[in-house]
Protein backbone atom coordinates (compact mmCIF):
# COMPACT_ATOMS: atom_id res chain seq x y z
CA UNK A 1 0.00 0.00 0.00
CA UNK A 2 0.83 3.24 -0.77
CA UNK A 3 0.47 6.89 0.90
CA UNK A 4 0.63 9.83 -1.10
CA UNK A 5 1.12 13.83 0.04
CA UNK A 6 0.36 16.63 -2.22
CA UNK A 7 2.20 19.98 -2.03
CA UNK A 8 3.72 22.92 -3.62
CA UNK A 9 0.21 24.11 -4.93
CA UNK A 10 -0.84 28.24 -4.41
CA UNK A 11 -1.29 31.14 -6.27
CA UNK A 12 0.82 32.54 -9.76
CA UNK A 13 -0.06 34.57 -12.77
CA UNK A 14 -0.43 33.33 -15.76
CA UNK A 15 2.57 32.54 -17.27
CA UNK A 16 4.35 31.59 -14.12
CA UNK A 17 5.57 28.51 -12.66
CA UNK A 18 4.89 25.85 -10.29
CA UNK A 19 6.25 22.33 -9.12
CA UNK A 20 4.16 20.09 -7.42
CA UNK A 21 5.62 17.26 -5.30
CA UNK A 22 4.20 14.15 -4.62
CA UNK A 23 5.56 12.08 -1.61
CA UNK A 24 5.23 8.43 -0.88
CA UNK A 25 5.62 6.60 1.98
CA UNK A 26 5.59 2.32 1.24
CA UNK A 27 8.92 1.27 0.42
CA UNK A 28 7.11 -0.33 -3.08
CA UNK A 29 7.50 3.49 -4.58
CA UNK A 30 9.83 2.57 -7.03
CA UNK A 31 7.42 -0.02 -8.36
CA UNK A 32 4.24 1.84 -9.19
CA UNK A 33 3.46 3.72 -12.30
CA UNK A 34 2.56 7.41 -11.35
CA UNK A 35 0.23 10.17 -12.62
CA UNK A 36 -1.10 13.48 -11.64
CA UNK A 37 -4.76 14.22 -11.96
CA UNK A 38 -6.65 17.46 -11.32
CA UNK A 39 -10.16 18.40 -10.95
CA UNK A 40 -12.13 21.39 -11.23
CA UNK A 41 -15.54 22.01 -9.08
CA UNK A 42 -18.68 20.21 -10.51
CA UNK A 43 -16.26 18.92 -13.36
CA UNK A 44 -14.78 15.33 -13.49
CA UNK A 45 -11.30 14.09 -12.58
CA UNK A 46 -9.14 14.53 -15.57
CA UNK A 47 -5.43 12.62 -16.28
CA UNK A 48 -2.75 15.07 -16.88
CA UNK A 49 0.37 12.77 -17.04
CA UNK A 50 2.25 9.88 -15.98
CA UNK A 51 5.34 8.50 -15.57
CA UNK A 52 6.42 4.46 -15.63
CA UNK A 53 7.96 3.11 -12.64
CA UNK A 54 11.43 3.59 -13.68
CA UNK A 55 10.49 6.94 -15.49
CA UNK A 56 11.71 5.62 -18.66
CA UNK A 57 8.36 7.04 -20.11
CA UNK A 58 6.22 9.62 -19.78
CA UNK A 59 2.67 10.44 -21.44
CA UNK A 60 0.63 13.87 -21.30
CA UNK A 61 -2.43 15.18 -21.94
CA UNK A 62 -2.41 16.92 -24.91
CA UNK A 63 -3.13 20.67 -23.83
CA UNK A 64 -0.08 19.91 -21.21
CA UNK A 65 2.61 19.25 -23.52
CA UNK A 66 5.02 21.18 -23.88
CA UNK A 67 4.48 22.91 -21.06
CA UNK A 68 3.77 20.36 -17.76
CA UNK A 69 7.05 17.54 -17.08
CA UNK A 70 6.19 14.47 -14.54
CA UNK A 71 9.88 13.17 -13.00
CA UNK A 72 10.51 11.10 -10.20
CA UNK A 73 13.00 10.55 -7.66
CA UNK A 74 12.31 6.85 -6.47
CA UNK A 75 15.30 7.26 -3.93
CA UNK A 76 13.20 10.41 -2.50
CA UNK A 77 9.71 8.48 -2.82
CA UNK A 78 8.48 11.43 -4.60
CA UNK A 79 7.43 12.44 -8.04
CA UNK A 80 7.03 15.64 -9.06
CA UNK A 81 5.18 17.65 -12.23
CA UNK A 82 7.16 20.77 -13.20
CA UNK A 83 3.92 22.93 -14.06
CA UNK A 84 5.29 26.23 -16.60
CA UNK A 85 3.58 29.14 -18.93
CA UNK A 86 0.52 28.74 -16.79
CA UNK A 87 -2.66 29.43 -17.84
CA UNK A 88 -6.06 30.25 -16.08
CA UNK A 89 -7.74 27.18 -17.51
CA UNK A 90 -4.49 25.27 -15.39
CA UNK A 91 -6.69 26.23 -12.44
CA UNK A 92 -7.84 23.17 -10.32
CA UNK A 93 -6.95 20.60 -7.75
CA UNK A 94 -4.14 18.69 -8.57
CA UNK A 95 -3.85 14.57 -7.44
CA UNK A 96 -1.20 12.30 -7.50
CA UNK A 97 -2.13 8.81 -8.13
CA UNK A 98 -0.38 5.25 -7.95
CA UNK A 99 -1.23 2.48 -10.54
CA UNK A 100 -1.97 -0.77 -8.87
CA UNK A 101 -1.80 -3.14 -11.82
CA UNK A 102 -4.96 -1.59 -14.14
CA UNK A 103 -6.12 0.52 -11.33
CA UNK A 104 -5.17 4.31 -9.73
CA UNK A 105 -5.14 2.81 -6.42
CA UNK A 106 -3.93 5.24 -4.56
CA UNK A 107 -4.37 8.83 -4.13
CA UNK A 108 -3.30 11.79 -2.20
CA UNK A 109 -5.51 14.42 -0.85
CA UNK A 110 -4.72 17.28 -3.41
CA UNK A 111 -3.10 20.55 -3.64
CA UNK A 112 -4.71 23.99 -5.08
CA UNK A 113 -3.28 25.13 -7.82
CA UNK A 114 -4.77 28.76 -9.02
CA UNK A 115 -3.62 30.40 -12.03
CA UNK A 116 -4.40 34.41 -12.29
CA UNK A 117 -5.16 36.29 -15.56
């Protein structure tokens, strides 16, 4: 099993910059696939990337790329989405998830993440 933490969320213009972290206590980390997930209110949960378990390969959303990079630091338990060029529509609650075979097991509690105009 797997606990996840949020953080790094808050408040930036549009344009700007954010990293999110995701921390993971389990000492399995290293052997889940990860993504990040955000929702807006009265809107569903929508994936915006992932990385494999050795992050050997990452996948993103399409109105993320370019912009948005998932890493991870399995020594750290933590993976992390490098948020830049920040727009409004950016704005929502961001998750981190773990993969458990087919399934996002896991998830943390979320972190804000409020872009400005």
């Amino acid at each position: 099993q797997v606990q996840l933490v949020e953080s790094g969320g808050g408040l930036v213009q549009a344009g700007g910059s954010l990293r999110l972290s995701c921390a993971a206590s389990g000492r399995t980390f290293n052997s889940y696939d990860m993504g990040w997930f955000r929702q807006v209110p009265g809107k569903e949960r929508e994936w915006v990337a992932a990385i494999s378990w050795n992050g050997g390969t990452t996948l993103y959303e399409d109105s993320v790329k370019g912009r948005f990079t998932i890493s991870r630091d399995n020594a750290k338990n933590t993976v992390y989405l490098q948020m830049n060029s920040l727009k409004p529509e950016d704005t929502a609650v961001y998750y981190c998830a773990a993969l458990n075979d087919t399934v996002w097991d896991y998830w943390g509690q979320g972190t804000q993440v409020t872009v400005s105009s």
